[in-house]
Protein backbone atom coordinates (compact mmCIF):
# COMPACT_ATOMS: atom_id res chain seq x y z
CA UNK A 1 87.66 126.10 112.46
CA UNK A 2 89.94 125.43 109.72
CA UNK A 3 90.45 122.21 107.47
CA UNK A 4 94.00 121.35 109.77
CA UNK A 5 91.97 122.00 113.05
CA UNK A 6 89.55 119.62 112.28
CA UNK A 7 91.41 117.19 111.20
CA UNK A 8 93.71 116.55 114.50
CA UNK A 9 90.14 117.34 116.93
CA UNK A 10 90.87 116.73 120.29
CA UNK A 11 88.20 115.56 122.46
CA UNK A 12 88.38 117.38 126.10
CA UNK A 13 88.38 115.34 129.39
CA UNK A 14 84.70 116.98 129.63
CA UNK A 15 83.64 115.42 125.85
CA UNK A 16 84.83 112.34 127.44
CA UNK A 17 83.14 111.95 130.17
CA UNK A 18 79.36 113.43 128.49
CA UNK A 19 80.07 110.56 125.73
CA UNK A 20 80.62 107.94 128.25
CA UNK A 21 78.16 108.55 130.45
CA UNK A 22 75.25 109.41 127.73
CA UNK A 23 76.51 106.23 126.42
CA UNK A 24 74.71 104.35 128.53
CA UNK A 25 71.34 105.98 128.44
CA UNK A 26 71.17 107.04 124.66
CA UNK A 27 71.66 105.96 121.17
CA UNK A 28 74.39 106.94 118.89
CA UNK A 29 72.03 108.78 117.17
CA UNK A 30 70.50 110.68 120.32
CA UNK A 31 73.78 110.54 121.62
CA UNK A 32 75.34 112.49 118.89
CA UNK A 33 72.55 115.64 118.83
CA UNK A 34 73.00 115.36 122.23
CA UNK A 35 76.65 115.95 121.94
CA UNK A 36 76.90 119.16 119.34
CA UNK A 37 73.91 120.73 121.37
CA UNK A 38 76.16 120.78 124.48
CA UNK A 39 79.57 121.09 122.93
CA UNK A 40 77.97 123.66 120.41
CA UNK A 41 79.74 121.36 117.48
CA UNK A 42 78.69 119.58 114.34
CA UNK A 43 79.85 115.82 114.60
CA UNK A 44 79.14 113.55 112.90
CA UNK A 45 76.94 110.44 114.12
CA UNK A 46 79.98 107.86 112.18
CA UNK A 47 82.57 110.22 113.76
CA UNK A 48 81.45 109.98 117.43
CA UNK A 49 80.56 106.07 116.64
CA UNK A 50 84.30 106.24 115.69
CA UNK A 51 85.50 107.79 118.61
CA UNK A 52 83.07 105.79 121.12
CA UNK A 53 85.00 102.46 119.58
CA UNK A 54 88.41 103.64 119.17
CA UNK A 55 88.58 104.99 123.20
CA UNK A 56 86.84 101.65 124.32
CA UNK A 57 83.37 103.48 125.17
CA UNK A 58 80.90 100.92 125.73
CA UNK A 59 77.26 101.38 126.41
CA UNK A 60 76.58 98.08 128.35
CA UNK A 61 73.30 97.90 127.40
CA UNK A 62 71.51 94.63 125.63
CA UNK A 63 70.30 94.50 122.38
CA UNK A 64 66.62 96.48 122.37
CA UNK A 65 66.93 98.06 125.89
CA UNK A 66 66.14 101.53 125.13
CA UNK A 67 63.15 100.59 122.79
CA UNK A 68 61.59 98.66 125.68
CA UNK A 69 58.15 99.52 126.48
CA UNK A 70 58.15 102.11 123.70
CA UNK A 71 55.95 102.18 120.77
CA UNK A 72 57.82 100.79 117.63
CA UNK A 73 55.33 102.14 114.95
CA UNK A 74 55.50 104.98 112.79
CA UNK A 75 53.03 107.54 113.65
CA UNK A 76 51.26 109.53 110.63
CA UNK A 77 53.65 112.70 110.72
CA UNK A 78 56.97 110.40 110.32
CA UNK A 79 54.91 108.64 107.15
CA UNK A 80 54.48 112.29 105.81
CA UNK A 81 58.15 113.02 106.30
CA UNK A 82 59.18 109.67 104.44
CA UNK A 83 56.65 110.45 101.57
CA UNK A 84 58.42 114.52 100.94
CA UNK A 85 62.04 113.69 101.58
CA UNK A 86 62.50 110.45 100.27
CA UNK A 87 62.17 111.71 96.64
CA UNK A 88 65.25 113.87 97.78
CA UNK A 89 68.08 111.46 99.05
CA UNK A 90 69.31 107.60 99.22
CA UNK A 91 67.71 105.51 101.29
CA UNK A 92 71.19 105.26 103.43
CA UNK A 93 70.44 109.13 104.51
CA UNK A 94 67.06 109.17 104.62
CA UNK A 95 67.45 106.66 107.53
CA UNK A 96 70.13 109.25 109.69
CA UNK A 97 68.09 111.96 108.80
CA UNK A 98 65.10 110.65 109.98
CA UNK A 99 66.91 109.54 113.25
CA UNK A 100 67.86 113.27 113.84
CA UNK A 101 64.35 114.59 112.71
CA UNK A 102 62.52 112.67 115.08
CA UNK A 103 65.20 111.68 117.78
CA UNK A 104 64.85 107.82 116.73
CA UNK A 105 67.05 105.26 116.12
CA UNK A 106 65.85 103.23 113.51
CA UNK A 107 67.75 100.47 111.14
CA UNK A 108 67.87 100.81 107.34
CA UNK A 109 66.02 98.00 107.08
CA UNK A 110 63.25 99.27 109.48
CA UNK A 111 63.36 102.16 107.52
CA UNK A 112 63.52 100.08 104.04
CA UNK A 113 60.52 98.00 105.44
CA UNK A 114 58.04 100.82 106.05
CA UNK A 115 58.95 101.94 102.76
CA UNK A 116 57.89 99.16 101.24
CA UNK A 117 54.87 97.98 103.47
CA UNK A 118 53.35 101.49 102.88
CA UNK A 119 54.13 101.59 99.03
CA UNK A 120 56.23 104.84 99.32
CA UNK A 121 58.06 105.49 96.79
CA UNK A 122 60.98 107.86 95.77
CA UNK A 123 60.17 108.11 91.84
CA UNK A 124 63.17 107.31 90.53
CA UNK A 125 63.96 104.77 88.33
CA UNK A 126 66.98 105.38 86.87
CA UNK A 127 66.07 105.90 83.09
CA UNK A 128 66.24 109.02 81.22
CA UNK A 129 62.71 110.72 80.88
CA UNK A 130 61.66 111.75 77.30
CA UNK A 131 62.96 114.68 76.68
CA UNK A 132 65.11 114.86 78.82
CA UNK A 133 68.80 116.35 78.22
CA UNK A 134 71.96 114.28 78.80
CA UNK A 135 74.82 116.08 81.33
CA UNK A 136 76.78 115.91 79.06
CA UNK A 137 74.79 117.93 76.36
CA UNK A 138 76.59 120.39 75.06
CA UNK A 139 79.91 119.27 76.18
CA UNK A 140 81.31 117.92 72.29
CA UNK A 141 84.55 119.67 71.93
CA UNK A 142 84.93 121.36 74.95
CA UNK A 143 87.73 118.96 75.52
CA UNK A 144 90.40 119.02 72.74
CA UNK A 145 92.81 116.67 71.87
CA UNK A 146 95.84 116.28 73.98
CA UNK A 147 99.40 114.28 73.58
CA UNK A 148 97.56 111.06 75.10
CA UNK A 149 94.78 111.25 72.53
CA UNK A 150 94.34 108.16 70.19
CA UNK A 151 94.65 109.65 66.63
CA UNK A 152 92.15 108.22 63.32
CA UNK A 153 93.77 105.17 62.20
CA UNK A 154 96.26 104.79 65.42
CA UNK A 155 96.95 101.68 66.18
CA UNK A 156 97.30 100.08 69.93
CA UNK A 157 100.59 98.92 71.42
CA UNK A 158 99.28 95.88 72.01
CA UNK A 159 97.11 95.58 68.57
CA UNK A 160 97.70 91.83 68.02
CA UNK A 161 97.73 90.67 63.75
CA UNK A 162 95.12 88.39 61.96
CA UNK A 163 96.69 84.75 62.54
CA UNK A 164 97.82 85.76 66.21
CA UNK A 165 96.73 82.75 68.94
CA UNK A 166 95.98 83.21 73.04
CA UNK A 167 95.39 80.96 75.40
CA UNK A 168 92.19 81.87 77.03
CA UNK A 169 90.50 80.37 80.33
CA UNK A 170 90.78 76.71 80.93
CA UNK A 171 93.92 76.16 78.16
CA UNK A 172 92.13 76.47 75.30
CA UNK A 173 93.81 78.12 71.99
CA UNK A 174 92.37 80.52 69.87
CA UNK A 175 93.86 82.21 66.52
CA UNK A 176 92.28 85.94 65.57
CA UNK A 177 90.77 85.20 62.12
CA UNK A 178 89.30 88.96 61.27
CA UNK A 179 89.54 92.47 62.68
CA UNK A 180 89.23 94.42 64.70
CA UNK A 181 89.02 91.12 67.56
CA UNK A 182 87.67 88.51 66.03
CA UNK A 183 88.90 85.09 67.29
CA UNK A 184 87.97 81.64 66.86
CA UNK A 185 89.29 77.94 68.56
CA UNK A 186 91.57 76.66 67.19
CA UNK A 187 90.49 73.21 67.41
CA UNK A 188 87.66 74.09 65.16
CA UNK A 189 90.13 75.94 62.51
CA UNK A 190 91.98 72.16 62.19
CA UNK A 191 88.55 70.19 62.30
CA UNK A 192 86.90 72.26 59.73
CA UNK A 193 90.33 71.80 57.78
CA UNK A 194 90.04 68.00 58.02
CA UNK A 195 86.19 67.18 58.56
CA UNK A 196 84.41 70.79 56.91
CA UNK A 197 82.46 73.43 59.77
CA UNK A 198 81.23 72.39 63.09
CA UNK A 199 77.42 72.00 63.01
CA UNK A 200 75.11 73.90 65.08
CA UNK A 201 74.31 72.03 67.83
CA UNK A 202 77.32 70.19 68.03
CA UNK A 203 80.85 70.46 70.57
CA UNK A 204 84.04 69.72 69.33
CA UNK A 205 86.11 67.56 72.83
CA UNK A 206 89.14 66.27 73.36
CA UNK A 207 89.60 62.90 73.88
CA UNK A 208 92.45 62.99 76.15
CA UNK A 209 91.28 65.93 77.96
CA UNK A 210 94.05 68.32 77.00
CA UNK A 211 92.97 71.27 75.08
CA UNK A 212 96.78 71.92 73.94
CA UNK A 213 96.43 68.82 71.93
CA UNK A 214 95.40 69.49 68.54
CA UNK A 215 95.69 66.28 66.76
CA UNK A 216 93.60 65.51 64.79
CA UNK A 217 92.95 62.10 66.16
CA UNK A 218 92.28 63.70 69.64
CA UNK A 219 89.20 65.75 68.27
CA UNK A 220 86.01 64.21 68.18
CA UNK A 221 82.63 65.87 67.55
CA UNK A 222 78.98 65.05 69.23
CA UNK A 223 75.92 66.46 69.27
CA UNK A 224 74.49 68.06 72.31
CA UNK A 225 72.61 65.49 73.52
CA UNK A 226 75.68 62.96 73.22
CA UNK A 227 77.81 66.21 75.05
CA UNK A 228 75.27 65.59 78.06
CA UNK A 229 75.42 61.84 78.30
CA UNK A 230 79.55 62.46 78.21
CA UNK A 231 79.67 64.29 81.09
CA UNK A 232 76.89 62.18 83.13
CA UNK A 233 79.21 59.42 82.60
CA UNK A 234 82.17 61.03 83.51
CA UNK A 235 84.07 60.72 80.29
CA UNK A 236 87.01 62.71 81.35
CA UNK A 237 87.73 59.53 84.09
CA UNK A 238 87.79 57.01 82.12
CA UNK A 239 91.46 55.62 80.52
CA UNK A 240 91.99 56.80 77.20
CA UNK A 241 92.55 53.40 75.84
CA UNK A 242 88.42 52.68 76.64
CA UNK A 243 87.46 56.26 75.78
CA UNK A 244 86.50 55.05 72.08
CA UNK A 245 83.69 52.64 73.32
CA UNK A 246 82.62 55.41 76.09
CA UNK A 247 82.19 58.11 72.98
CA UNK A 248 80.45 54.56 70.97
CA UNK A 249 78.01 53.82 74.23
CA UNK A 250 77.01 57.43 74.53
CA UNK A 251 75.98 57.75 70.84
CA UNK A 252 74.00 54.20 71.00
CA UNK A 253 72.66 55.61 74.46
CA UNK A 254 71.35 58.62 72.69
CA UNK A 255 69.91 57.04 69.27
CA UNK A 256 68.30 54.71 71.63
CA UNK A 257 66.26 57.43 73.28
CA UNK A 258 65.29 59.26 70.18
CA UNK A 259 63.65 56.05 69.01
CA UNK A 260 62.19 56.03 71.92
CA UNK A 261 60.67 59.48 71.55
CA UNK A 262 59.06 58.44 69.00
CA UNK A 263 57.58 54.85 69.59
């Protein structure tokens, strides 16, 4: 069958009617070997669930009627299965190929729980073993330079100078101060201008709230501590004409508990 006949598959009156009726008695799973073994095909178990939903196929069954009465264990030969093959795919087809091995229908997470509950695992981790080689070993200068290459000492469309500013997340302004990206706030560029650095352990605010406004009169500077006691308080609430005595309480607040500490 070629790649054009598969694509536009039409299902026969016949296909119909064995999906509809099996529908009722089996899983998808089942349902599907059930299928190709009659029809002598090789669906798919997400194609037929495809086909089953886009024709209106229902099964009218309730949740956990065809594993009534049965056994929901694993018996020792499925464990055995899980412990060769699970080394050799994802978890995802382990699950549909252990549906189809043993005519099941088990969840992922049935399948991800007996995994876990008998300690079986697949060996991977995901890090490189010592010694071993990279994919792409061997590979350096296999592809050559082409007409969208970057060239030594290129430089980006969108390379922006030392002394370029951006406005970054929540308003704020920063100026590039060094290559190749190195940028800075600008409200600290003006307060170290005016005051000297920022200490460690300290936040540069605003006092109206605006990060546009540089003034100098708008920046204040508090430790973290007084930061904390800010923000408990709700600083950014309060008028700006009492904002002074909030920034005055939260330092006294602060000294107050580090004498504390130590009474």
């Amino acid at each position: 069958m070629d790649s054009k006949t598969a694509r536009y598959f039409r299902y026969s009156e016949e296909m119909i009617a064995f999906l509809r009726s099996g529908f009722m008695n089996m899983s998808i799973t089942q349902l599907s070997a059930a299928f190709n073994a009659h029809f002598e095909l090789n669906k798919s178990v997400a194609t037929l669930h495809s086909t089953l939903q886009a024709r209106g196929i229902k099964c009218g069954r309730s949740p956990g009627d065809l594993s009534k009465g049965r056994p929901r264990r694993f018996t020792l030969e499925q464990k055995h299965w899980c412990i060769k093959h699970y080394p050799l795919m994802t978890r995802k087809k382990l699950t549909v190929e252990f549906n189809q091995a043993f005519n099941e229908d088990r969840r992922l997470s049935q399948i991800l729980a007996f995994l876990k509950n008998n300690r079986i695992s697949s060996g991977r981790t995901g890090f490189f073993k010592k010694g071993q080689v990279s994919w792409s070993a061997g590979t350096k200068g296999i592809l050559k330079a082409n007409s969208g290459s970057f060239k030594k000492g290129l430089v980006p469309h969108n390379h922006k100078v030392v002394g370029s500013e951006r406005i970054v997340k929540g308003g704020y302004i920063e100026v590039k101060t060094a290559e190749p990206c190195v940028w800075t706030p600008k409200s600290h560029l003006i307060w170290q201008r005016e005051n000297g650095p920022v200490p460690k352990r300290h936040n540069l605010r605003y006092k109206d709230g605006n990060p546009g406004n540089l003034a100098p009169d708008n920046l204040f500077l508090v430790n973290n501590a007084e930061h904390q006691i800010l923000n408990n308080t709700g600083f950014k609430h309060y008028a700006l004409a009492h904002k002074d005595t909030v920034i005055l309480i939260a330092r006294i607040t602060n000294k107050t508990n580090e004498v504390r500490q130590h009474v």
